[in-house]
C-alpha atoms as a PDB file:
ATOM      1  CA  UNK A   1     117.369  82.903  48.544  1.00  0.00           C
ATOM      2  CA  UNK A   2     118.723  83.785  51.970  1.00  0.00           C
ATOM      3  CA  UNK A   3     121.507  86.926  51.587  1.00  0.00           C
ATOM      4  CA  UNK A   4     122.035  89.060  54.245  1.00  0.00           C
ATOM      5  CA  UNK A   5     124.726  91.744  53.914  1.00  0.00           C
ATOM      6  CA  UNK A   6     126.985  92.790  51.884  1.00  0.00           C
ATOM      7  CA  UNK A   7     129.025  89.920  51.755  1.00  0.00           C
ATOM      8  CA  UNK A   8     126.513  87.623  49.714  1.00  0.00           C
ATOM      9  CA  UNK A   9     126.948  83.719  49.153  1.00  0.00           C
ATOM     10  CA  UNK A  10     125.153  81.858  46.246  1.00  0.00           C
ATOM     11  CA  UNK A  11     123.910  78.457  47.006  1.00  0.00           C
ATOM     12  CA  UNK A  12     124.572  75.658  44.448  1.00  0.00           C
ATOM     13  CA  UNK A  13     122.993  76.205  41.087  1.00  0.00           C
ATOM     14  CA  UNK A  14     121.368  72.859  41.212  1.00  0.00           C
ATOM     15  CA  UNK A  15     120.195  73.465  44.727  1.00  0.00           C
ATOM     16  CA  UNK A  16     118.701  76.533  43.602  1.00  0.00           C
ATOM     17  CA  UNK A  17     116.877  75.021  40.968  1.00  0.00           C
ATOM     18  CA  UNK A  18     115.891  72.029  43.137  1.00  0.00           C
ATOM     19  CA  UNK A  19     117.687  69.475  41.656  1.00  0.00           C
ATOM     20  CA  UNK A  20     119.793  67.988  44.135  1.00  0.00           C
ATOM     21  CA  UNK A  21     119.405  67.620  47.281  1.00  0.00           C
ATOM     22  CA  UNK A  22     123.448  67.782  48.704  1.00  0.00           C
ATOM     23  CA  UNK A  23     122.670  66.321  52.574  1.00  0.00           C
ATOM     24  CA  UNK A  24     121.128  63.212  51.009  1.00  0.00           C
ATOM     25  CA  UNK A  25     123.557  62.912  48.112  1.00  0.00           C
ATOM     26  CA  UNK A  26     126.779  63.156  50.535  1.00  0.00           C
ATOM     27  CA  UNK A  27     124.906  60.505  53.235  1.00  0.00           C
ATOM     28  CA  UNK A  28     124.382  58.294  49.894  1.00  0.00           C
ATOM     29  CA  UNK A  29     128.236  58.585  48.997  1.00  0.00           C
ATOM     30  CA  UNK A  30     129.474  57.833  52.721  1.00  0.00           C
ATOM     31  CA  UNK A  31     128.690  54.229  52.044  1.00  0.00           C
ATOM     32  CA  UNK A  32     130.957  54.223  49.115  1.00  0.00           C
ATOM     33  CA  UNK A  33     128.500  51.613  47.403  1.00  0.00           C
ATOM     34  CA  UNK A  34     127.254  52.073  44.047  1.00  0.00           C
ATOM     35  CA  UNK A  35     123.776  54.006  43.683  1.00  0.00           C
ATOM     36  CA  UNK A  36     120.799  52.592  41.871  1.00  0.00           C
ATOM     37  CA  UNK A  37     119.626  55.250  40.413  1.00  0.00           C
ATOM     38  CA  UNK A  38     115.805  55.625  39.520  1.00  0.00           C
ATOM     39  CA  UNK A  39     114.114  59.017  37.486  1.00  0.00           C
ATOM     40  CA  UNK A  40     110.221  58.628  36.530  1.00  0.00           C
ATOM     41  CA  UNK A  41     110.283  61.087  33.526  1.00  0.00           C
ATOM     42  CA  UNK A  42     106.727  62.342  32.184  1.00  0.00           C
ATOM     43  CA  UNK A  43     107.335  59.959  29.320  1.00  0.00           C
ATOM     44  CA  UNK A  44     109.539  57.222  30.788  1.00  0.00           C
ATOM     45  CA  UNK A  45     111.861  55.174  33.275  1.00  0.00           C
ATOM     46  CA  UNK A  46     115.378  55.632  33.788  1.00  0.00           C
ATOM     47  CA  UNK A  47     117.381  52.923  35.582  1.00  0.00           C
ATOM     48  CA  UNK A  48     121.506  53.517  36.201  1.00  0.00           C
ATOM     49  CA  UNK A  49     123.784  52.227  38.418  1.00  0.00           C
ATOM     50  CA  UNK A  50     126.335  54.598  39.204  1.00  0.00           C
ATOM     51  CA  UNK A  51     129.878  55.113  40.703  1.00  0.00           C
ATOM     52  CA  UNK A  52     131.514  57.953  42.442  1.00  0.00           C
ATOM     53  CA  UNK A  53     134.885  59.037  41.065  1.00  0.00           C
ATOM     54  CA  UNK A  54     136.157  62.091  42.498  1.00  0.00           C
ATOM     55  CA  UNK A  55     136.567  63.534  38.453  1.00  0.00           C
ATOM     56  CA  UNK A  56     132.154  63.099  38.278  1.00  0.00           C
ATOM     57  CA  UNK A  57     129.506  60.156  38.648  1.00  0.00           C
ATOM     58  CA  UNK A  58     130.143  57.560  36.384  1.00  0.00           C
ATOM     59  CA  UNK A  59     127.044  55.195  34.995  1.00  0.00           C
ATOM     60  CA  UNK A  60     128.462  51.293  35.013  1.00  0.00           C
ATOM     61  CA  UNK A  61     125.179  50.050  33.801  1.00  0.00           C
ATOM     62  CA  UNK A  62     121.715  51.887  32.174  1.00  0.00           C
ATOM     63  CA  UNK A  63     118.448  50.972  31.078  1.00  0.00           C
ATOM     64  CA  UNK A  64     115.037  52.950  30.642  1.00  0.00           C
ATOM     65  CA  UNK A  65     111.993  51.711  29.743  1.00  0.00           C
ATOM     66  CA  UNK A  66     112.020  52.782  26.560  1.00  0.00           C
ATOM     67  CA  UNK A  67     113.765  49.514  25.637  1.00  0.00           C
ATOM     68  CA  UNK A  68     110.757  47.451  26.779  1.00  0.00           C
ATOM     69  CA  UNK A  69     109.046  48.176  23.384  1.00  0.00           C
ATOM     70  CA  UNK A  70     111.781  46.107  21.764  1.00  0.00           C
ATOM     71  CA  UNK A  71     111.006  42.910  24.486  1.00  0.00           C
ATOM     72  CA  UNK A  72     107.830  42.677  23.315  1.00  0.00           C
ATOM     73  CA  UNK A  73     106.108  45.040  25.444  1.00  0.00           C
ATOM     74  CA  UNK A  74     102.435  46.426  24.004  1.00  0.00           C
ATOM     75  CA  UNK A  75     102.456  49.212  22.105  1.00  0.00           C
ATOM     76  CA  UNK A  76      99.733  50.672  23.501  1.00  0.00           C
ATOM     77  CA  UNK A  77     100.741  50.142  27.172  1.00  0.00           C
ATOM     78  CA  UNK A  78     102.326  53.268  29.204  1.00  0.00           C
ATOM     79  CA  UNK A  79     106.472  52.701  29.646  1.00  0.00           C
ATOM     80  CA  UNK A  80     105.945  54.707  32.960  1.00  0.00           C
ATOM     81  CA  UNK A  81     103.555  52.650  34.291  1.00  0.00           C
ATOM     82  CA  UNK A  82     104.111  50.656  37.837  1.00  0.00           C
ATOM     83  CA  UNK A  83     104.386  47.787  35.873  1.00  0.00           C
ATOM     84  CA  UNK A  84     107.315  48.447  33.046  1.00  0.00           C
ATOM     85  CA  UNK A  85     108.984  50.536  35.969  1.00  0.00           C
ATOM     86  CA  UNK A  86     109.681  46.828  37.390  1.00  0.00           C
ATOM     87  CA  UNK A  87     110.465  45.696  34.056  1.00  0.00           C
ATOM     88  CA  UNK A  88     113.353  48.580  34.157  1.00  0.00           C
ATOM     89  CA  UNK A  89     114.664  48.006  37.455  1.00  0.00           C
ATOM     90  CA  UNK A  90     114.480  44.087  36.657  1.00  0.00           C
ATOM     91  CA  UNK A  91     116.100  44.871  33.575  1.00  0.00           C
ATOM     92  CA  UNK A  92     118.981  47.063  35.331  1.00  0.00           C
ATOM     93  CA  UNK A  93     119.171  44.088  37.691  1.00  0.00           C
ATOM     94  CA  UNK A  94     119.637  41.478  35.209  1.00  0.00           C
ATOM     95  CA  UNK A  95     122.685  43.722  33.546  1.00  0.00           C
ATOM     96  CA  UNK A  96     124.282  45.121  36.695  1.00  0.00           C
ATOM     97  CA  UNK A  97     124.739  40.950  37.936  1.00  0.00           C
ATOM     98  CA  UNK A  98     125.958  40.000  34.731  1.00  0.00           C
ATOM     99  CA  UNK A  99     128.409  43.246  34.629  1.00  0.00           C
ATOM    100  CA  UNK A 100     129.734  41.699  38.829  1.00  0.00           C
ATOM    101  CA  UNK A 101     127.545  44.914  40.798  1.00  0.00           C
ATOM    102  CA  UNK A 102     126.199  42.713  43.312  1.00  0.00           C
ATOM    103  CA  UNK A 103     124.648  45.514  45.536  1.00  0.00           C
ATOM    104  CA  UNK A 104     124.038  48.990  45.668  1.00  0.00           C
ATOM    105  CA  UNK A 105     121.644  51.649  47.583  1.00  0.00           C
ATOM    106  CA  UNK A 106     118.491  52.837  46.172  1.00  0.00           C
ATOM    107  CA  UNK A 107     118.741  56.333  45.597  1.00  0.00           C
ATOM    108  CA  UNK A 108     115.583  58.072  44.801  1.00  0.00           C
ATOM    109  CA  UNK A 109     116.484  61.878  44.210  1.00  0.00           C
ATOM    110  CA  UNK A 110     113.935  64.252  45.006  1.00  0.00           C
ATOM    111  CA  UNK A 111     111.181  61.966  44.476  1.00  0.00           C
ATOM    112  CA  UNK A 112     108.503  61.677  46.978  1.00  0.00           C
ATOM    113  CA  UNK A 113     109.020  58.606  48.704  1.00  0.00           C
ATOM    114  CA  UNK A 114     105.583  56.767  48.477  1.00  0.00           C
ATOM    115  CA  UNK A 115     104.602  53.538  49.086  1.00  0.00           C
ATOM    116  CA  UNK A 116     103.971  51.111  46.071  1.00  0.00           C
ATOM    117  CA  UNK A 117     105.326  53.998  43.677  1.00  0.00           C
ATOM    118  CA  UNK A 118     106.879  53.412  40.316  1.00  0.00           C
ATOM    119  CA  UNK A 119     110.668  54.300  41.958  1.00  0.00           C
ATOM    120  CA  UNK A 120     109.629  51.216  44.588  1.00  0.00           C
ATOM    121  CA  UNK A 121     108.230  49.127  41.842  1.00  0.00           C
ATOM    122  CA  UNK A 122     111.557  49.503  39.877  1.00  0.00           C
ATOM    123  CA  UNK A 123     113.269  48.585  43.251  1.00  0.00           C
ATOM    124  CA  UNK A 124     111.338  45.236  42.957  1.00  0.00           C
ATOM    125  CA  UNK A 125     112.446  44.423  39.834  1.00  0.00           C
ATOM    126  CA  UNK A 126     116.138  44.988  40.767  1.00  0.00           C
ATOM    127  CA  UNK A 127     115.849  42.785  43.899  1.00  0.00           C
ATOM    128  CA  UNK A 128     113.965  40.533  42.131  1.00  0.00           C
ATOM    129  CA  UNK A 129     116.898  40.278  39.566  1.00  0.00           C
ATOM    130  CA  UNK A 130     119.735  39.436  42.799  1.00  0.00           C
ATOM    131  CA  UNK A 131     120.701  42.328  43.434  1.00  0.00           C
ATOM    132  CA  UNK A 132     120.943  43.493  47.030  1.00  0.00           C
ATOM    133  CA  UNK A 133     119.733  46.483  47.981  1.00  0.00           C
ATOM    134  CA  UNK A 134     118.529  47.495  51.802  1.00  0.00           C
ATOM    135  CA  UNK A 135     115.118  48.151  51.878  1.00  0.00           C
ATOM    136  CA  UNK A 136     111.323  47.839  54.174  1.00  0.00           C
ATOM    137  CA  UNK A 137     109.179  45.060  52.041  1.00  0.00           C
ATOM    138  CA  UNK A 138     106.499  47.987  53.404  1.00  0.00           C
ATOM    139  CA  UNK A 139     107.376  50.067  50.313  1.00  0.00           C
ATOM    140  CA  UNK A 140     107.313  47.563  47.914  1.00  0.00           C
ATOM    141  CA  UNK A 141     103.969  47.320  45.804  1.00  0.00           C
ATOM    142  CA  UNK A 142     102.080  44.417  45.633  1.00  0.00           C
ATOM    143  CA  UNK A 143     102.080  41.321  43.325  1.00  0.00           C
ATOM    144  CA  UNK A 144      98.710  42.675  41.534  1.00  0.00           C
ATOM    145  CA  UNK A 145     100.545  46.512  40.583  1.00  0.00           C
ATOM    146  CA  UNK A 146     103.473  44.899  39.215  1.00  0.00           C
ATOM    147  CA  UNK A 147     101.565  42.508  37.047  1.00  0.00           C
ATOM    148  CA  UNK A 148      99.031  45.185  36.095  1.00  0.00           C
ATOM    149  CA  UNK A 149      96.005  43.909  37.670  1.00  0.00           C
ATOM    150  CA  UNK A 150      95.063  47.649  38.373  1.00  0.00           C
ATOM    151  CA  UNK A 151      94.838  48.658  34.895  1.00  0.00           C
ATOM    152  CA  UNK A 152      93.821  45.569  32.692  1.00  0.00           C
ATOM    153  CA  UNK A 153      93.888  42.316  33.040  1.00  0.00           C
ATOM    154  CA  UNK A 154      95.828  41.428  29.868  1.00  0.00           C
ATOM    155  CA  UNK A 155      98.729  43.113  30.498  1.00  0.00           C
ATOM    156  CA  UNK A 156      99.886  40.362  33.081  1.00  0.00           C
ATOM    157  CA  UNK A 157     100.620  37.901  30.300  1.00  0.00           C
ATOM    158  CA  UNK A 158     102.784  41.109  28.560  1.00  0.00           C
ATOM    159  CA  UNK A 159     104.423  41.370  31.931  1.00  0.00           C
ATOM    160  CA  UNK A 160     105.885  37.759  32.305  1.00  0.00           C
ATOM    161  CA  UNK A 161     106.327  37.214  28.605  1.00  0.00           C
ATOM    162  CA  UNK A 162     108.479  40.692  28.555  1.00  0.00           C
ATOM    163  CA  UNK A 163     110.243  39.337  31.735  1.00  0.00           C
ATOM    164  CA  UNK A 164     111.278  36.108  30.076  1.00  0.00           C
ATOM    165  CA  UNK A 165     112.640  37.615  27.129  1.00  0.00           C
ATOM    166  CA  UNK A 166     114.475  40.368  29.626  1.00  0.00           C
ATOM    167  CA  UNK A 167     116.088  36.405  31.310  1.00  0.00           C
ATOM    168  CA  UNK A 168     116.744  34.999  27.828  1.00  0.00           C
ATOM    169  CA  UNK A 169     118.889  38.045  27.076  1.00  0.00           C
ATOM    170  CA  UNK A 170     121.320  38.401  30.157  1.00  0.00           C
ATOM    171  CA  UNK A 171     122.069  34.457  30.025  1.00  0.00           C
END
């Protein structure tokens, strides 16, 4: 913490802690477009889409993967894997059309911004669902992450039957 002085100014308490990064957070607000929000927990997937309103953030829509397990997703399969991260953000998608959010801007937090990551992969399943959202089809992951060919080869079947059942419910 840089004090020099007597006089001696305390930067934000969630700056301090390195939860927020205030720059990026005001250049996200500028737009005045919703932000999709996307956290990789150590044990899940969160997915919001959220408002500014000068009184605090408010959350129009929410998933996390958590919810897969109740689409039919494996038991024994990881909810913060690459694929059920697109499951969330397709998920989050499907709800934030049906709920008139047509677009919004990814924002990531203080996530490292790699390509083909789980926040991407959750941005594939959102765009995938119609929503717009500005983004390089660099960072995306490929076809073979999302459906799990990287991990086993039965879990693509788990990924389109989950992704039906994710369609049946928003119609």
């Amino acid at each position: 913490m840089a004090v020099h002085g007597k006089n001696q100014r305390l930067k934000y308490k969630r700056r301090r802690t390195g939860e927020t990064d205030y720059r990026r957070r005001l250049k996200l607000l500028r737009g005045e477009m919703p932000r999709a929000v996307v956290r990789v927990s150590n044990t899940r997937v969160v997915a919001q889409i959220v408002n500014y309103e000068k009184d605090g953030d408010r959350i129009a829509v929410q998933t996390n993967s958590s919810e897969l397990r109740g689409l039919g997703w494996p038991k024994g399969a990881s909810i913060k894997s690459v694929p059920s991260a697109y499951l969330t953000g397709f998920s989050l998608g499907k709800k934030a059309v049906a709920a008139g959010i047509d677009e919004a801007v990814l924002d990531i937090g203080l996530a490292a911004s790699t390509r083909g990551s789980r926040v991407f992969s959750a941005l594939k399943g959102m765009i995938d669902a119609g929503l717009y959202i500005p983004h390089s089809d660099e960072v995306l992951p490929d076809d073979g992450r999302i459906n799990g060919a990287h991990i086993d080869d039965s879990l693509a079947a788990a990924v389109e039957s989950t992704r039906s059942k994710i369609e049946e419910a928003s119609s």
